[in-house]
Protein backbone atom coordinates (compact mmCIF):
# COMPACT_ATOMS: atom_id res chain seq x y z
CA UNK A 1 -2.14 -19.80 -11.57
CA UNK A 2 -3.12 -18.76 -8.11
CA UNK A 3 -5.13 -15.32 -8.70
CA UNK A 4 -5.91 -14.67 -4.31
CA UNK A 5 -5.29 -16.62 -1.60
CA UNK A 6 -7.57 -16.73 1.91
CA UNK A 7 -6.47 -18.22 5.42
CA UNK A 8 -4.92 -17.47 8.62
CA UNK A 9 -2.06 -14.97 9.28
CA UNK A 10 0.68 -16.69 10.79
CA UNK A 11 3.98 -14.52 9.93
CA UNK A 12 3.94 -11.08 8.83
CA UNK A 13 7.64 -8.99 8.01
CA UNK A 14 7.37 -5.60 5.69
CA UNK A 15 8.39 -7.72 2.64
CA UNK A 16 6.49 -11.29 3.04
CA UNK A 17 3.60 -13.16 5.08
CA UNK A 18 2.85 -16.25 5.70
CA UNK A 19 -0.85 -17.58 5.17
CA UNK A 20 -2.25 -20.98 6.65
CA UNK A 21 -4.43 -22.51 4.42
CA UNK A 22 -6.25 -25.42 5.71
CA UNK A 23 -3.04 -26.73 7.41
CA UNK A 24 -0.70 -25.73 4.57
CA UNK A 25 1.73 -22.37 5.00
CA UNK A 26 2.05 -20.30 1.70
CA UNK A 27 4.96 -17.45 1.68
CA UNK A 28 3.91 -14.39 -0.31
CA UNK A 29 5.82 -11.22 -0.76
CA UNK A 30 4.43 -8.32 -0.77
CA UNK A 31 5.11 -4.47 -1.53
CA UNK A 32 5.04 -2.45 1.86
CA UNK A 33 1.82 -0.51 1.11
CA UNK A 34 -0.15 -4.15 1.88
CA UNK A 35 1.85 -4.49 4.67
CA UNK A 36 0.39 -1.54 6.42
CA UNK A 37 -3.02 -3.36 5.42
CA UNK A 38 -2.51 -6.40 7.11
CA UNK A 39 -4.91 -7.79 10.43
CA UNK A 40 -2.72 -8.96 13.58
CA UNK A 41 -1.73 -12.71 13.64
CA UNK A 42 -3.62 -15.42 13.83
CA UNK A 43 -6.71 -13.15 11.57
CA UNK A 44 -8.28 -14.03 8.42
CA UNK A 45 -6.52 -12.52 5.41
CA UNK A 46 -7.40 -12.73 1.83
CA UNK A 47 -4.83 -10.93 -1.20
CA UNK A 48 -4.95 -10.63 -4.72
CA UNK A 49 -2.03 -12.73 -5.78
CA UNK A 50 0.31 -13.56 -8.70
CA UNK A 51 2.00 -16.86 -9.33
CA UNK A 52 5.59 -16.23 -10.59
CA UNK A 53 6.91 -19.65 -12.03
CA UNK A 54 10.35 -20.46 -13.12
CA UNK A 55 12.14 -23.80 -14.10
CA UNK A 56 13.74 -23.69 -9.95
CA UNK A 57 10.79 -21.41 -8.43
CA UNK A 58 7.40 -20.62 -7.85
CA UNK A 59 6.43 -17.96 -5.53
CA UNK A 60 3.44 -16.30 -4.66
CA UNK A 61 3.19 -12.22 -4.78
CA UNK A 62 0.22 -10.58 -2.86
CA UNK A 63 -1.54 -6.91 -3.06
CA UNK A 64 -4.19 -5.63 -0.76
CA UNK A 65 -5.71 -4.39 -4.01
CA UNK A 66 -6.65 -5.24 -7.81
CA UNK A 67 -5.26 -1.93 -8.39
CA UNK A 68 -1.96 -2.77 -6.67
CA UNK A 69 -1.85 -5.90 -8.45
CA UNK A 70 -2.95 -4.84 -12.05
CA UNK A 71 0.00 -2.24 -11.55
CA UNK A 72 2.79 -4.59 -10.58
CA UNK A 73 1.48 -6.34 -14.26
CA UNK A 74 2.09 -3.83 -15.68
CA UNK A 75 5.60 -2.93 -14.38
CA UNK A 76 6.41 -7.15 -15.59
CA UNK A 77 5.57 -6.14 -18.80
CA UNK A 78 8.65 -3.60 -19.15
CA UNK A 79 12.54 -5.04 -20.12
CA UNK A 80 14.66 -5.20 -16.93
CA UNK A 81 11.56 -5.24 -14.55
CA UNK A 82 11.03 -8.49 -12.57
CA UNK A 83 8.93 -9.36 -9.56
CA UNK A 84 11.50 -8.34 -6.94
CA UNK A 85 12.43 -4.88 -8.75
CA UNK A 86 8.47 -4.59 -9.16
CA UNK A 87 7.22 -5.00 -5.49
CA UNK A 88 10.47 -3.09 -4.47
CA UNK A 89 8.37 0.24 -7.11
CA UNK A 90 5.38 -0.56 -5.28
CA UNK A 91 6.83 -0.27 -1.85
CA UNK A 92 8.51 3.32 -3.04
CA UNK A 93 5.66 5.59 -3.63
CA UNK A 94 2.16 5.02 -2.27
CA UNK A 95 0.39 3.72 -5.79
CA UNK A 96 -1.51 7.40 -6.00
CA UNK A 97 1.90 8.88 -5.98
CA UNK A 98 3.84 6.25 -8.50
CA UNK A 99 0.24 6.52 -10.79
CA UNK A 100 0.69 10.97 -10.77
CA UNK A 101 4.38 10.95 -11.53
CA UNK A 102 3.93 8.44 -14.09
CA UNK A 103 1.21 10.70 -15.59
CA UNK A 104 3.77 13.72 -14.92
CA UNK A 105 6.78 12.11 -16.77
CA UNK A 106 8.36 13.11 -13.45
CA UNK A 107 11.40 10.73 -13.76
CA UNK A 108 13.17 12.40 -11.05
CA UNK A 109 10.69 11.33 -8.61
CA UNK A 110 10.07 7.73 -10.14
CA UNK A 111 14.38 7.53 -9.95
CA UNK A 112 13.64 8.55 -6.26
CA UNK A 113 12.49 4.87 -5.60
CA UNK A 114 15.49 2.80 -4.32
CA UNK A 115 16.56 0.28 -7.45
CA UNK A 116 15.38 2.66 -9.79
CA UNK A 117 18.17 4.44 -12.09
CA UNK A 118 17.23 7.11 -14.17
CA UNK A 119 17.64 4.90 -17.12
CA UNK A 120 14.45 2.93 -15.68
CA UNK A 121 12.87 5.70 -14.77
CA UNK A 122 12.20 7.25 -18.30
CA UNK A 123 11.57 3.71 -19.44
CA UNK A 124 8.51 3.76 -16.23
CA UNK A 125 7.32 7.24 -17.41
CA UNK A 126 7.25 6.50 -21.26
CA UNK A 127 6.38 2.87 -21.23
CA UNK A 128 2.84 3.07 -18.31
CA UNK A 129 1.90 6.43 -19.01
CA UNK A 130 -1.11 5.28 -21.59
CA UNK A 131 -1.09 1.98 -20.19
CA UNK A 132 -1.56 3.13 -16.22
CA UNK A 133 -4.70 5.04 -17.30
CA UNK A 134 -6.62 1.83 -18.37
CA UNK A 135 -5.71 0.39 -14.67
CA UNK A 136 -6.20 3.22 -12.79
CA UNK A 137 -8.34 6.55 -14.02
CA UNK A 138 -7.39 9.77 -12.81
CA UNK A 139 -10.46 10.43 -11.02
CA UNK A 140 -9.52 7.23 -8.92
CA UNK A 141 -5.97 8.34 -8.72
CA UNK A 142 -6.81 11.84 -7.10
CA UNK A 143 -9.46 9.71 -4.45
CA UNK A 144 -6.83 7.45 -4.01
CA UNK A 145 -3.82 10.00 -2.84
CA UNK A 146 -6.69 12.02 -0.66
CA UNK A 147 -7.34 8.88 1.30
CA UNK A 148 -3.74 8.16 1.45
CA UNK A 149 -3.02 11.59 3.13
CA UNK A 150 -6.49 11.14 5.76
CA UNK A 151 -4.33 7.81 6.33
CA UNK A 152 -1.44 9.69 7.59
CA UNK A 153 -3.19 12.46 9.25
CA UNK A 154 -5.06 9.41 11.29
CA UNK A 155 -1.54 7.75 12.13
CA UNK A 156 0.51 10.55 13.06
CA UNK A 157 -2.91 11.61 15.72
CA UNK A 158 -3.36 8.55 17.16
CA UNK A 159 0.56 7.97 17.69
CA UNK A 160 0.86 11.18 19.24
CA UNK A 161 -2.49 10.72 21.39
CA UNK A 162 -0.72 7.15 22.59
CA UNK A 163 2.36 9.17 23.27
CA UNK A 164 -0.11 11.34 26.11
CA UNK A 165 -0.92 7.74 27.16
CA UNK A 166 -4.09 6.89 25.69
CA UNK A 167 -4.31 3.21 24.73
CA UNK A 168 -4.40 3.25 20.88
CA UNK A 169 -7.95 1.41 20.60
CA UNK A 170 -9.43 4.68 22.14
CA UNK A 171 -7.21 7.05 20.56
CA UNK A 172 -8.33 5.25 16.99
CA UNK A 173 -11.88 5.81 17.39
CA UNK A 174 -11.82 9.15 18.82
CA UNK A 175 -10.24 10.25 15.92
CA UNK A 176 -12.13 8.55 13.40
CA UNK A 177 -15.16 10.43 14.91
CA UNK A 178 -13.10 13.57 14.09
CA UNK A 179 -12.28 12.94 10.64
CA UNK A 180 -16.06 11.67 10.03
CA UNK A 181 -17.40 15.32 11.31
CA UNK A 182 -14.51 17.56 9.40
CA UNK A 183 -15.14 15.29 5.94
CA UNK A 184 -10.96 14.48 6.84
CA UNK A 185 -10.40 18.46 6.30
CA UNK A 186 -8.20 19.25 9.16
CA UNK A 187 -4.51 19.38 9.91
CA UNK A 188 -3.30 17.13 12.71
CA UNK A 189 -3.03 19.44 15.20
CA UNK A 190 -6.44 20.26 14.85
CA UNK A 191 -7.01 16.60 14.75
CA UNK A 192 -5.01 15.82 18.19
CA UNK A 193 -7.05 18.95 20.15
CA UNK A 194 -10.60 17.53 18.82
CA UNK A 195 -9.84 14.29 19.32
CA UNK A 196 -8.53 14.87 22.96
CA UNK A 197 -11.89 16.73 23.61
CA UNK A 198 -13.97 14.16 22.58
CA UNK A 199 -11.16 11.46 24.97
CA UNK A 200 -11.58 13.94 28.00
CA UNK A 201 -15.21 13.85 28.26
């Protein structure tokens, strides 16, 4: 079993990488929320991984996270679930999201994920709802979705601050220094104005 995998980024797609490992390329699929994790090409990277083995296959699956990875586990573990279905759930709802509605028993927002029928979605919300809390405690849940939503709040500023033609390296920073002083308590158009103060000076 390979449990993480370290090496150079050589092909990245929202679905799968490619990792060079002392000469040798290793494909591993991934949900989208590592994607949006991953360093530009030619970068270190290191994932969590599982090895999924079959008489015809072995592939590799790869999370950002232990948390991402002790989740898609967890999702093996239920009838009908495989890898692909699996990464496909993780890839629907940021994992703060997927963890509260499983909590919730909110089915219609589980059967919101593409590939999920409502049939699997009461199976998600019966089956992980004591399980999920072993993996992931609420307390770590609730940080989790607030630094999921400073996430957005960052990319929607600096994507409209590189839309007034700042380059995005300096748009980045000047809103990180934003966030830092509000403790991430702002809405983005608060964000944009401060951060376009701090750019102008």
């Amino acid at each position: 079993m390979i449990a993480s995998i370290a090496g150079d980024l050589v092909s990245k797609s929202p679905n799968s990488i490619i990792v060079d490992v002392h000469g040798v390329g290793y494909q591993v699929f991934i949900p989208l929320s590592t994607f949006y994790h991953l360093p530009e090409l030619s970068k270190p990277v290191g994932l969590h991984t599982y090895t999924h083995v079959r008489e015809d296959t072995l592939q590799l699956y790869g999370f950002f996270t232990q948390e991402e990875k002790a989740v898609f586990l967890l999702l093996l573990g239920i009838s009908g679930i495989g890898p692909k279905l699996a990464i496909n759930i993780l890839s629907g709802l940021p994992l703060a999201e997927f963890v509260a509605a499983v909590r919730q028993g909110d089915e219609a927002k589980l059967s919101s994920i593409p590939g999920v029928g409502t049939k699997t979605a009461a199976r998600l919300a019966l089956e992980l709802k004591e399980k999920i809390q072993g993996v992931i405690p609420m307390e770590a849940a609730v940080g989790d979705r607030a630094k999921a939503q400073d996430s957005k709040k960052m990319e929607d500023a600096v994507s409209a601050l590189v839309n007034l033609g700042y380059k995005t390296p300096q748009a980045t920073e000047a809103v990180k220094k934003v966030l830092i002083a509000s403790d991430g308590d702002l809405p983005v158009e608060s964000l944009i104005k401060d951060a376009l103060r701090i750019l102008s000076r």
